[in-house]
N, C-alpha and C. Protein backbone atom coordinates (compact mmCIF):
# COMPACT_ATOMS: atom_id res chain seq x y z
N UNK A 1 -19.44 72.98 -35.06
CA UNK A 1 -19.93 73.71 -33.90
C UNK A 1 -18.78 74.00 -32.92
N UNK A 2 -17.84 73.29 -32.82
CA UNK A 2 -16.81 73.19 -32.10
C UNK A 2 -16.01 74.13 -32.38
N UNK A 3 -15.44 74.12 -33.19
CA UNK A 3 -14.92 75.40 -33.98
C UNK A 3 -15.29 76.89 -34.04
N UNK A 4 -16.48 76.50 -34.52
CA UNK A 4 -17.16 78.03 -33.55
C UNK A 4 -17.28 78.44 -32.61
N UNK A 5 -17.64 77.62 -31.86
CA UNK A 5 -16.99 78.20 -30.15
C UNK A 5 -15.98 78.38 -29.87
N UNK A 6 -15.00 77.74 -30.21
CA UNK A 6 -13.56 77.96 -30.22
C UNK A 6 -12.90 79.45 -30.81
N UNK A 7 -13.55 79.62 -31.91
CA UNK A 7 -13.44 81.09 -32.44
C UNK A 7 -14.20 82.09 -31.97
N UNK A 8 -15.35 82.40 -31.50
CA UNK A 8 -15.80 82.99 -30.58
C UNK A 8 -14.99 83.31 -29.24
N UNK A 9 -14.76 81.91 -28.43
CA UNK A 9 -13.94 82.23 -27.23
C UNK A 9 -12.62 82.83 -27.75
N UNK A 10 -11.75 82.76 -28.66
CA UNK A 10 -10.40 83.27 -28.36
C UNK A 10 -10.85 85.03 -29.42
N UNK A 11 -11.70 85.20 -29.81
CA UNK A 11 -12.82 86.53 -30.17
C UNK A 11 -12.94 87.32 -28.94
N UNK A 12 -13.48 86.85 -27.42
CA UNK A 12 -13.70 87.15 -26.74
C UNK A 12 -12.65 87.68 -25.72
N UNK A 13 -11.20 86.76 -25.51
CA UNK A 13 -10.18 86.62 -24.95
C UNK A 13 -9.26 87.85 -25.90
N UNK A 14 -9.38 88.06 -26.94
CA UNK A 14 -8.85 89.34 -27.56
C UNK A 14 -9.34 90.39 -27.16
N UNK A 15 -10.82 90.88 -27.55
CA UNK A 15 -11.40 91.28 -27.27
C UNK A 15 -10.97 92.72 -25.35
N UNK A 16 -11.20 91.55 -24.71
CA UNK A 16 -10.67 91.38 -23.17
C UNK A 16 -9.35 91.85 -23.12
N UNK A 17 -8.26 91.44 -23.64
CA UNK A 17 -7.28 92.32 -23.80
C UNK A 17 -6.84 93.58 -24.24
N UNK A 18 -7.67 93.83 -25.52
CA UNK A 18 -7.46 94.71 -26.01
C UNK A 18 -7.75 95.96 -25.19
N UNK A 19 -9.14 95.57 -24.15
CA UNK A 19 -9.64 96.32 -23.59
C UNK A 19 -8.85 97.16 -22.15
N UNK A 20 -7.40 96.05 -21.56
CA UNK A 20 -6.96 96.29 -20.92
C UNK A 20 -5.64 97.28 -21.12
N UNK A 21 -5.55 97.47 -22.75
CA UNK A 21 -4.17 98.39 -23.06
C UNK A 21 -4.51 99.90 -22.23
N UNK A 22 -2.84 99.73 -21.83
CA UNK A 22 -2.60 101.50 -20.99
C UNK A 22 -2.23 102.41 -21.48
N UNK A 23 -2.19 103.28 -21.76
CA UNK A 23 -2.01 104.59 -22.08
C UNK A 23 -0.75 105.35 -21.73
N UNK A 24 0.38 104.92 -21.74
CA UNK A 24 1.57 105.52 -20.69
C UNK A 24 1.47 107.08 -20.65
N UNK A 25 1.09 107.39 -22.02
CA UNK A 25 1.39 108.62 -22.27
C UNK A 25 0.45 109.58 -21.69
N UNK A 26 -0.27 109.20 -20.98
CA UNK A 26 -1.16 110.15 -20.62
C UNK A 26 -0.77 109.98 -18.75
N UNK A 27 0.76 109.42 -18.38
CA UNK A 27 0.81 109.27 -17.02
C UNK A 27 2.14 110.50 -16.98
N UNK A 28 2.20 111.11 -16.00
CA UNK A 28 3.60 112.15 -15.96
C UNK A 28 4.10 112.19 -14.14
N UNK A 29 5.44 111.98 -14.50
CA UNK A 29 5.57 112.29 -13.11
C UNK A 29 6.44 113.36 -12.69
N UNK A 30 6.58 113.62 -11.35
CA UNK A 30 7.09 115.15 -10.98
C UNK A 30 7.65 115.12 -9.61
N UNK A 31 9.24 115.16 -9.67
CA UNK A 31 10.42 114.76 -8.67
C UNK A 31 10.33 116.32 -7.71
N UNK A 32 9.78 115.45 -6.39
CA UNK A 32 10.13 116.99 -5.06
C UNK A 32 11.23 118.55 -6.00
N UNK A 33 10.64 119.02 -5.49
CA UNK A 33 11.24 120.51 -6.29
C UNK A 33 11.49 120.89 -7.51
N UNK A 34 10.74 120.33 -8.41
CA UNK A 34 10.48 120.36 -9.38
C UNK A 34 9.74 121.10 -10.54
N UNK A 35 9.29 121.43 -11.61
CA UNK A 35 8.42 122.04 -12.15
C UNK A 35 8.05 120.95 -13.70
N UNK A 36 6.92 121.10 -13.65
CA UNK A 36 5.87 120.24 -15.18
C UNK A 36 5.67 121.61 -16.37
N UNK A 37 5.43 121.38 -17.12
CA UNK A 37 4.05 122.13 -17.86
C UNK A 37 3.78 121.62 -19.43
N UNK A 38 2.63 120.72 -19.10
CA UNK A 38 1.95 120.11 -19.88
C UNK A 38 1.19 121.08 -20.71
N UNK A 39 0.94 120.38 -22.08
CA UNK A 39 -0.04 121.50 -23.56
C UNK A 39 -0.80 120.18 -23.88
N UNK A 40 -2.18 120.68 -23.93
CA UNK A 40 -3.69 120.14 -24.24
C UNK A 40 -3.75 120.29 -25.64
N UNK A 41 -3.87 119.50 -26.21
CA UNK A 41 -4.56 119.63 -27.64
C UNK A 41 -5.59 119.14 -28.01
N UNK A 42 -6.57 119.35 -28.68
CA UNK A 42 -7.96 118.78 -29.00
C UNK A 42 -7.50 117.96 -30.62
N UNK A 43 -8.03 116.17 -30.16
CA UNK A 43 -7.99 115.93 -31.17
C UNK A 43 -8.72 115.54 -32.35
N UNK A 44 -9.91 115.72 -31.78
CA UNK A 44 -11.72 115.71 -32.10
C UNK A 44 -12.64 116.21 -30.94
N UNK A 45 -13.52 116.41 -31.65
CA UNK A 45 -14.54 116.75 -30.93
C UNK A 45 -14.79 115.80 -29.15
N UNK A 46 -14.39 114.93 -29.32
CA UNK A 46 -14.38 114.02 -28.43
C UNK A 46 -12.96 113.81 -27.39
N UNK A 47 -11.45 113.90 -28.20
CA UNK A 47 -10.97 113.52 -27.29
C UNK A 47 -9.44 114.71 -26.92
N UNK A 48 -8.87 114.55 -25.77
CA UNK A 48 -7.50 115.61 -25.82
C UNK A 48 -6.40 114.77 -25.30
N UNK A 49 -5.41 115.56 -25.96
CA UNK A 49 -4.08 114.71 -25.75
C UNK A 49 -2.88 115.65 -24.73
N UNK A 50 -2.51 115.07 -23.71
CA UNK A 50 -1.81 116.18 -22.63
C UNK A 50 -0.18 115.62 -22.85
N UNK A 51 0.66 116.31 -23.27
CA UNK A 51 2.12 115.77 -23.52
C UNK A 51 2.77 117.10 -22.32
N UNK A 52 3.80 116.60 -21.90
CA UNK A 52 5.07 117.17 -21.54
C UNK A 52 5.79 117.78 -22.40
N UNK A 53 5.75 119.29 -22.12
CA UNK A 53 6.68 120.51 -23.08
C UNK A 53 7.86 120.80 -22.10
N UNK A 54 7.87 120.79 -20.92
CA UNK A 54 8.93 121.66 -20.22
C UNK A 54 9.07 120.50 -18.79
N UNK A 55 10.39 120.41 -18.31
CA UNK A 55 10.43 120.11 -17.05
C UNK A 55 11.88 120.59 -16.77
N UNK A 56 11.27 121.11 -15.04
CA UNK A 56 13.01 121.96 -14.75
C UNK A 56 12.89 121.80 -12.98
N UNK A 57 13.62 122.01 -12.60
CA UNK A 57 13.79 122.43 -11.35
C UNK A 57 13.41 123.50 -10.97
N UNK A 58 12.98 123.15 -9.40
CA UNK A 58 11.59 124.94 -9.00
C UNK A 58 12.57 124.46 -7.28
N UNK A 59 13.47 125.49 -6.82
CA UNK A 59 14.07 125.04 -5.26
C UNK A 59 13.66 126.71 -4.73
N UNK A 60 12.65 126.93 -4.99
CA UNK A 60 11.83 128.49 -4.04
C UNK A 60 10.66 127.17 -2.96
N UNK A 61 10.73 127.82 -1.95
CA UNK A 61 9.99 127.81 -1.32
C UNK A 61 8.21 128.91 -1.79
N UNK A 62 7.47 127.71 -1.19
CA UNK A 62 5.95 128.19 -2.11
C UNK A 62 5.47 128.89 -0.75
N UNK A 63 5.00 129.89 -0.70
CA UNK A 63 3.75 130.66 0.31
C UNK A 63 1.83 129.63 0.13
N UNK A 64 1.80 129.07 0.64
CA UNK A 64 0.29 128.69 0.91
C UNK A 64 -0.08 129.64 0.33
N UNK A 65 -0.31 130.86 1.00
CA UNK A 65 -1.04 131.71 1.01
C UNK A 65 -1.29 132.89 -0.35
N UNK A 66 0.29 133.29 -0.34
CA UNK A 66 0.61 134.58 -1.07
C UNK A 66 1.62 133.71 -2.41
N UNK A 67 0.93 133.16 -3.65
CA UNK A 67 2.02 132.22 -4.38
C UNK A 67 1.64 132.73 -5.55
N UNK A 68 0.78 133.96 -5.89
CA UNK A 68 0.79 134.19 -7.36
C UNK A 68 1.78 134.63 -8.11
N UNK A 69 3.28 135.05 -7.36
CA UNK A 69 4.08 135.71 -8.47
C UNK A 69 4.88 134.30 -8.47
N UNK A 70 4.75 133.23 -7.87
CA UNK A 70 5.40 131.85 -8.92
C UNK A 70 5.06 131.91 -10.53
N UNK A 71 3.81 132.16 -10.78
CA UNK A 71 3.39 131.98 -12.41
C UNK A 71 3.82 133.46 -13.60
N UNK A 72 4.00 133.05 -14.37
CA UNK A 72 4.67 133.78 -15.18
C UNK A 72 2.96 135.02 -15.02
N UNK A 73 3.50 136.15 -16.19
CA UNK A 73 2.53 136.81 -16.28
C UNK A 73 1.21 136.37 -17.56
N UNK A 74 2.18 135.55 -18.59
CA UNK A 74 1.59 135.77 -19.76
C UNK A 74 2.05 133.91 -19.74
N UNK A 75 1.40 132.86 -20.03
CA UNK A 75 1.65 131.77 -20.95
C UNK A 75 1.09 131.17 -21.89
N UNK A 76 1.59 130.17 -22.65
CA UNK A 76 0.70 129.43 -23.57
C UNK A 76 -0.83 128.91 -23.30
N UNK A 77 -1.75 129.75 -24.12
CA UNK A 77 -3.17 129.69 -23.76
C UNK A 77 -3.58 127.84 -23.37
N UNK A 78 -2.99 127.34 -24.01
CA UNK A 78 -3.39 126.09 -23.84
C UNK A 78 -2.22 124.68 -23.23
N UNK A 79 -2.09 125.68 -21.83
CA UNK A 79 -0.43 124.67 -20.85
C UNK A 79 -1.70 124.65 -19.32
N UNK A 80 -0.73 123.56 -18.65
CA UNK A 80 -1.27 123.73 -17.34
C UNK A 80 0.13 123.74 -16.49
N UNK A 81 0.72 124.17 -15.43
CA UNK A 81 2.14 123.75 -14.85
C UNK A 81 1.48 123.64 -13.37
N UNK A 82 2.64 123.10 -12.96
CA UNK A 82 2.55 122.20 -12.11
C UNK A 82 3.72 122.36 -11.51
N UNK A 83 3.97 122.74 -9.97
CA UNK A 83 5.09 123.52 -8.95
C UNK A 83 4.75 122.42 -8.02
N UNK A 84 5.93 121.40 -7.79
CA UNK A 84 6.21 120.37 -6.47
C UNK A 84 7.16 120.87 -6.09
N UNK A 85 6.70 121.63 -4.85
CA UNK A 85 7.91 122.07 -3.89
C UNK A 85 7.68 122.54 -2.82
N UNK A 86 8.62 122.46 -1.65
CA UNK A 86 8.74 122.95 -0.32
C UNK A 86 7.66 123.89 -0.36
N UNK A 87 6.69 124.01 0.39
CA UNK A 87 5.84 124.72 1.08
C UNK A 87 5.96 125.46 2.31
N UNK A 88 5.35 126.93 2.64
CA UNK A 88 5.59 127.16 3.72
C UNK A 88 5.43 126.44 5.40
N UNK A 89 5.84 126.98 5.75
CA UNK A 89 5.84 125.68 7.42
C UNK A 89 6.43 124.30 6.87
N UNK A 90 7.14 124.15 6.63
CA UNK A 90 7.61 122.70 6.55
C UNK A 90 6.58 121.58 5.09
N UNK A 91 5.72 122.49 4.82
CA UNK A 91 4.90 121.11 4.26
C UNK A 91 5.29 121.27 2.88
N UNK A 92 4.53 120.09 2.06
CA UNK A 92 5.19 119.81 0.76
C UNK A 92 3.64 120.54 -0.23
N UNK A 93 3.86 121.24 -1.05
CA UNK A 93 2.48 121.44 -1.92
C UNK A 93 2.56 121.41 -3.54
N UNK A 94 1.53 121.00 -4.02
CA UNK A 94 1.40 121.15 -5.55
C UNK A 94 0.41 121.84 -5.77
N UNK A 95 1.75 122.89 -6.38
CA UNK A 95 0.57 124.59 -7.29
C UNK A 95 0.56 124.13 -8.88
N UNK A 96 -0.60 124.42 -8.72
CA UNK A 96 -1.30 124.00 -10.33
C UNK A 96 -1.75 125.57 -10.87
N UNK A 97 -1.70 125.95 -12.07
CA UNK A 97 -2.27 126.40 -12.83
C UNK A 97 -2.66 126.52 -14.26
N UNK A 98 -3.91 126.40 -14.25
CA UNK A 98 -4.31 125.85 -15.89
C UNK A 98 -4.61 126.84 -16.69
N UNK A 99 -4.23 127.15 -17.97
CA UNK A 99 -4.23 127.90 -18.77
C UNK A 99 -5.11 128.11 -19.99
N UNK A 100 -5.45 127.16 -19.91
CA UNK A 100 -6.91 126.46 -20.71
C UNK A 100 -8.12 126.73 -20.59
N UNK A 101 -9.49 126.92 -20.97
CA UNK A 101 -10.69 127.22 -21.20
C UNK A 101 -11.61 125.59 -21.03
N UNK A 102 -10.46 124.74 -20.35
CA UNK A 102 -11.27 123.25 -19.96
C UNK A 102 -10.97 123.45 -18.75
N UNK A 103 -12.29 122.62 -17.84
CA UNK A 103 -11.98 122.23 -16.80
C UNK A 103 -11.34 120.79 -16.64
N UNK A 104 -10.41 120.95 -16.29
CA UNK A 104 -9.31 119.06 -16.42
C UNK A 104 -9.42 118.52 -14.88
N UNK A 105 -10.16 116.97 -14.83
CA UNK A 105 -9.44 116.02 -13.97
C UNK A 105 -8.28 115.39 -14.24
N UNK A 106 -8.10 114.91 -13.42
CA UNK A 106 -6.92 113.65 -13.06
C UNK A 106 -6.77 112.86 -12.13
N UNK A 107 -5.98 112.11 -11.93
CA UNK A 107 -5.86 111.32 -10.51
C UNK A 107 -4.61 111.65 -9.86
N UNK A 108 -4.27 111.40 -8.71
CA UNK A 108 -3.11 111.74 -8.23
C UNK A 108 -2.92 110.81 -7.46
N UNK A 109 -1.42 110.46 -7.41
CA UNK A 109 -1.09 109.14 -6.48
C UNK A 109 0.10 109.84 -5.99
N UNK A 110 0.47 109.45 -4.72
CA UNK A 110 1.98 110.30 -3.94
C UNK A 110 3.18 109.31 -3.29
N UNK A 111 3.96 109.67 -3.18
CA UNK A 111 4.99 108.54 -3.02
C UNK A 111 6.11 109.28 -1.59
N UNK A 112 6.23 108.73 -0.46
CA UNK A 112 6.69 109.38 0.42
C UNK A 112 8.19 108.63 0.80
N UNK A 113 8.98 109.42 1.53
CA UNK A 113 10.17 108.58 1.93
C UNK A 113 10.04 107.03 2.49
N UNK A 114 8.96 106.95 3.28
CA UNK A 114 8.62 105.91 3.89
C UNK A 114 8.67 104.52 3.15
N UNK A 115 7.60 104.93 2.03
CA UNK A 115 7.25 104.24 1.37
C UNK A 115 7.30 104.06 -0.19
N UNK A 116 7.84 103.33 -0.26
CA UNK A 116 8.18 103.25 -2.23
C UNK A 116 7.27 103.42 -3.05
N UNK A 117 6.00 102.65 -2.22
CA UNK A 117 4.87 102.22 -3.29
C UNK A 117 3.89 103.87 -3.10
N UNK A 118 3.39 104.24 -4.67
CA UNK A 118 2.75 105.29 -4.56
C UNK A 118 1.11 104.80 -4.09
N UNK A 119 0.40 105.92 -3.88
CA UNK A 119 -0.72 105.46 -3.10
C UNK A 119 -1.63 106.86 -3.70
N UNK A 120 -2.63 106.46 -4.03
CA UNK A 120 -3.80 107.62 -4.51
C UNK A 120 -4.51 108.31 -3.65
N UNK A 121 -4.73 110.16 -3.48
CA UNK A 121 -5.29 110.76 -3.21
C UNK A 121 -6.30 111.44 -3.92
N UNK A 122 -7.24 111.81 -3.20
CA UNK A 122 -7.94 112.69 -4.02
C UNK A 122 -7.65 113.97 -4.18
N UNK A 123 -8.19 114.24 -5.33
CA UNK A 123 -8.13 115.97 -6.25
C UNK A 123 -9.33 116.21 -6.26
N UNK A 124 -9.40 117.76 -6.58
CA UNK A 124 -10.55 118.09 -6.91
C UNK A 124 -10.41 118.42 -8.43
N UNK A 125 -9.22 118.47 -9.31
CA UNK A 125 -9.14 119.09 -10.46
C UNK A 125 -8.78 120.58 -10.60
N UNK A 126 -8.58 121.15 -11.77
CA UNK A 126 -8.35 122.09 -12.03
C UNK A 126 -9.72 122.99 -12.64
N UNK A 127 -10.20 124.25 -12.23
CA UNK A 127 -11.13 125.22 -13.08
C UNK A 127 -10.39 125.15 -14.02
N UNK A 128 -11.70 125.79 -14.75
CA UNK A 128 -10.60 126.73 -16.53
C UNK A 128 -10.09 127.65 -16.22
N UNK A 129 -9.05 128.22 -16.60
CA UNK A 129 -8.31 129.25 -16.14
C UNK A 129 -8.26 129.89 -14.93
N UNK A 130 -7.68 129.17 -14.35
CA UNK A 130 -7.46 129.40 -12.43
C UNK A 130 -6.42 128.45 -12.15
N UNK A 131 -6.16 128.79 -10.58
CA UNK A 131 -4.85 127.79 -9.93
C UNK A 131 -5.33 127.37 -9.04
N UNK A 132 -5.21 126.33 -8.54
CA UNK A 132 -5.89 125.26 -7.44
C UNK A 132 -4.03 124.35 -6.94
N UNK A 133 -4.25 124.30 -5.73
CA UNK A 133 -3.27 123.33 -4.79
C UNK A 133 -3.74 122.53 -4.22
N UNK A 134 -2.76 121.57 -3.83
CA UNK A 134 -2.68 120.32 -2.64
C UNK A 134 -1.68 120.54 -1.85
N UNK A 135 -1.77 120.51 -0.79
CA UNK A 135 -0.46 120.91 0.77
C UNK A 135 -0.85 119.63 1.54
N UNK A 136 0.05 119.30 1.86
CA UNK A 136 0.83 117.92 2.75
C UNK A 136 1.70 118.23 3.98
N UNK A 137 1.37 117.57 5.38
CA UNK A 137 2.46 118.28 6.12
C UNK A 137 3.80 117.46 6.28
N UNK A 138 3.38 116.47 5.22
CA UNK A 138 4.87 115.45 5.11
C UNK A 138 5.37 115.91 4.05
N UNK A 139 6.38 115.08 3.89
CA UNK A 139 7.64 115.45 2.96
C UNK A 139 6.95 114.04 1.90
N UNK A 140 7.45 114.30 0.36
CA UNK A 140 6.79 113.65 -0.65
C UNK A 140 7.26 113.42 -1.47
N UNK A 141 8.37 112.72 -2.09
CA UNK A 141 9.11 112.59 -2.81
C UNK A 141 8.70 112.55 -4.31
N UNK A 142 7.77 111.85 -4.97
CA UNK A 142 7.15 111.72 -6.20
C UNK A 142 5.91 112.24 -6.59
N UNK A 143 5.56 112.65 -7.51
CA UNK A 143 4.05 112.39 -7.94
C UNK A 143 3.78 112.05 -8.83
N UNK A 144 2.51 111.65 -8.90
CA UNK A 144 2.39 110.82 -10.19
C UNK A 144 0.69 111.10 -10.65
N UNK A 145 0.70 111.64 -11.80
CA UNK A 145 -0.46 112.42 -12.25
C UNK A 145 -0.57 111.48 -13.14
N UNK A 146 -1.97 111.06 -13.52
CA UNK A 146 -2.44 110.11 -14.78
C UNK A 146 -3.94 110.22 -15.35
N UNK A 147 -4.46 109.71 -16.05
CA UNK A 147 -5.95 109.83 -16.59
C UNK A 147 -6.30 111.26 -16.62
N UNK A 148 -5.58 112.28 -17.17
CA UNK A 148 -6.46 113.38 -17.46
C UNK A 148 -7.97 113.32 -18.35
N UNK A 149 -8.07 114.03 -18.44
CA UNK A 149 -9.30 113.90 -19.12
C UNK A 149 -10.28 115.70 -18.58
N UNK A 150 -11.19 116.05 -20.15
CA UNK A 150 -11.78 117.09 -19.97
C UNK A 150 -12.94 116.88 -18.97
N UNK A 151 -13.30 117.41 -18.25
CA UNK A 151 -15.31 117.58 -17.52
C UNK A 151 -15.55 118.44 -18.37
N UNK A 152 -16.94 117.77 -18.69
CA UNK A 152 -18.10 118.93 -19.65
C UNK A 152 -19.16 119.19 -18.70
């Protein structure tokens, strides 16, 4: 009987671990003035995998307002990119646009001069094929995008 509990509990204690493995690959980050652009692939019916294809430097200043000729005309049906950079008036913004026929969450955490440690904001996500931002009137040194994942 002893034994069996014993194998049960360290059953359970695996178990528990296993449950805590991270995912690195699904975390990306993106240095002030910068540019991303991540490709979605479906790898069943159930799940998608978001990797890093491109990262470069973006030192244009972004318009709030007027920022559609940042994006190319034509890209890979299935990329999302991602523009961290100087914003108009002083502030810092991330232009997103998704290229995809999913609507994608994520989380977002931001990292400022101040402070080393990054700290989570909210998103609203990306539509399917549309561009959505975040504007900051501080300056922002990191970001750090993680847990994508599709909404159905």
């Amino acid at each position: 009987m002893k034994r069996t509990l014993t194998k049960f509990y360290l059953l359970i204690i695996c178990l528990i671990l296993l449950s805590f493995k991270s995912d690195d690959s699904n975390i990306f980050y993106i240095e002030y003035k910068h540019k991303i652009v991540l490709k979605v692939v479906q790898k069943d019916s159930q799940n998608y995998v978001f990797t890093e294809v491109k990262k470069e430097a973006f030192t244009k200043v972004i318009d709030k307002f007027n920022n559609n000729k940042v994006f190319p005309k034509k890209a890979n049906k299935e990329t999302i990119e991602f523009y961290f950079a100087e914003g108009s008036k002083n502030s810092t913004i991330l232009l997103m646009k998704n290229w995809t026929g999913y609507y994608i969450k994520f989380d977002t955490e931001i990292q400022n001069s101040e402070n080393l440690e990054f700290k989570s904001v909210p998103n609203l996500g990306i539509q399917a094929n549309s561009k959505s931002q975040e504007t900051w009137l501080w300056k922002i040194n990191k970001i750090r995008l993680s847990n994508f994942r599709i909404k159905k």
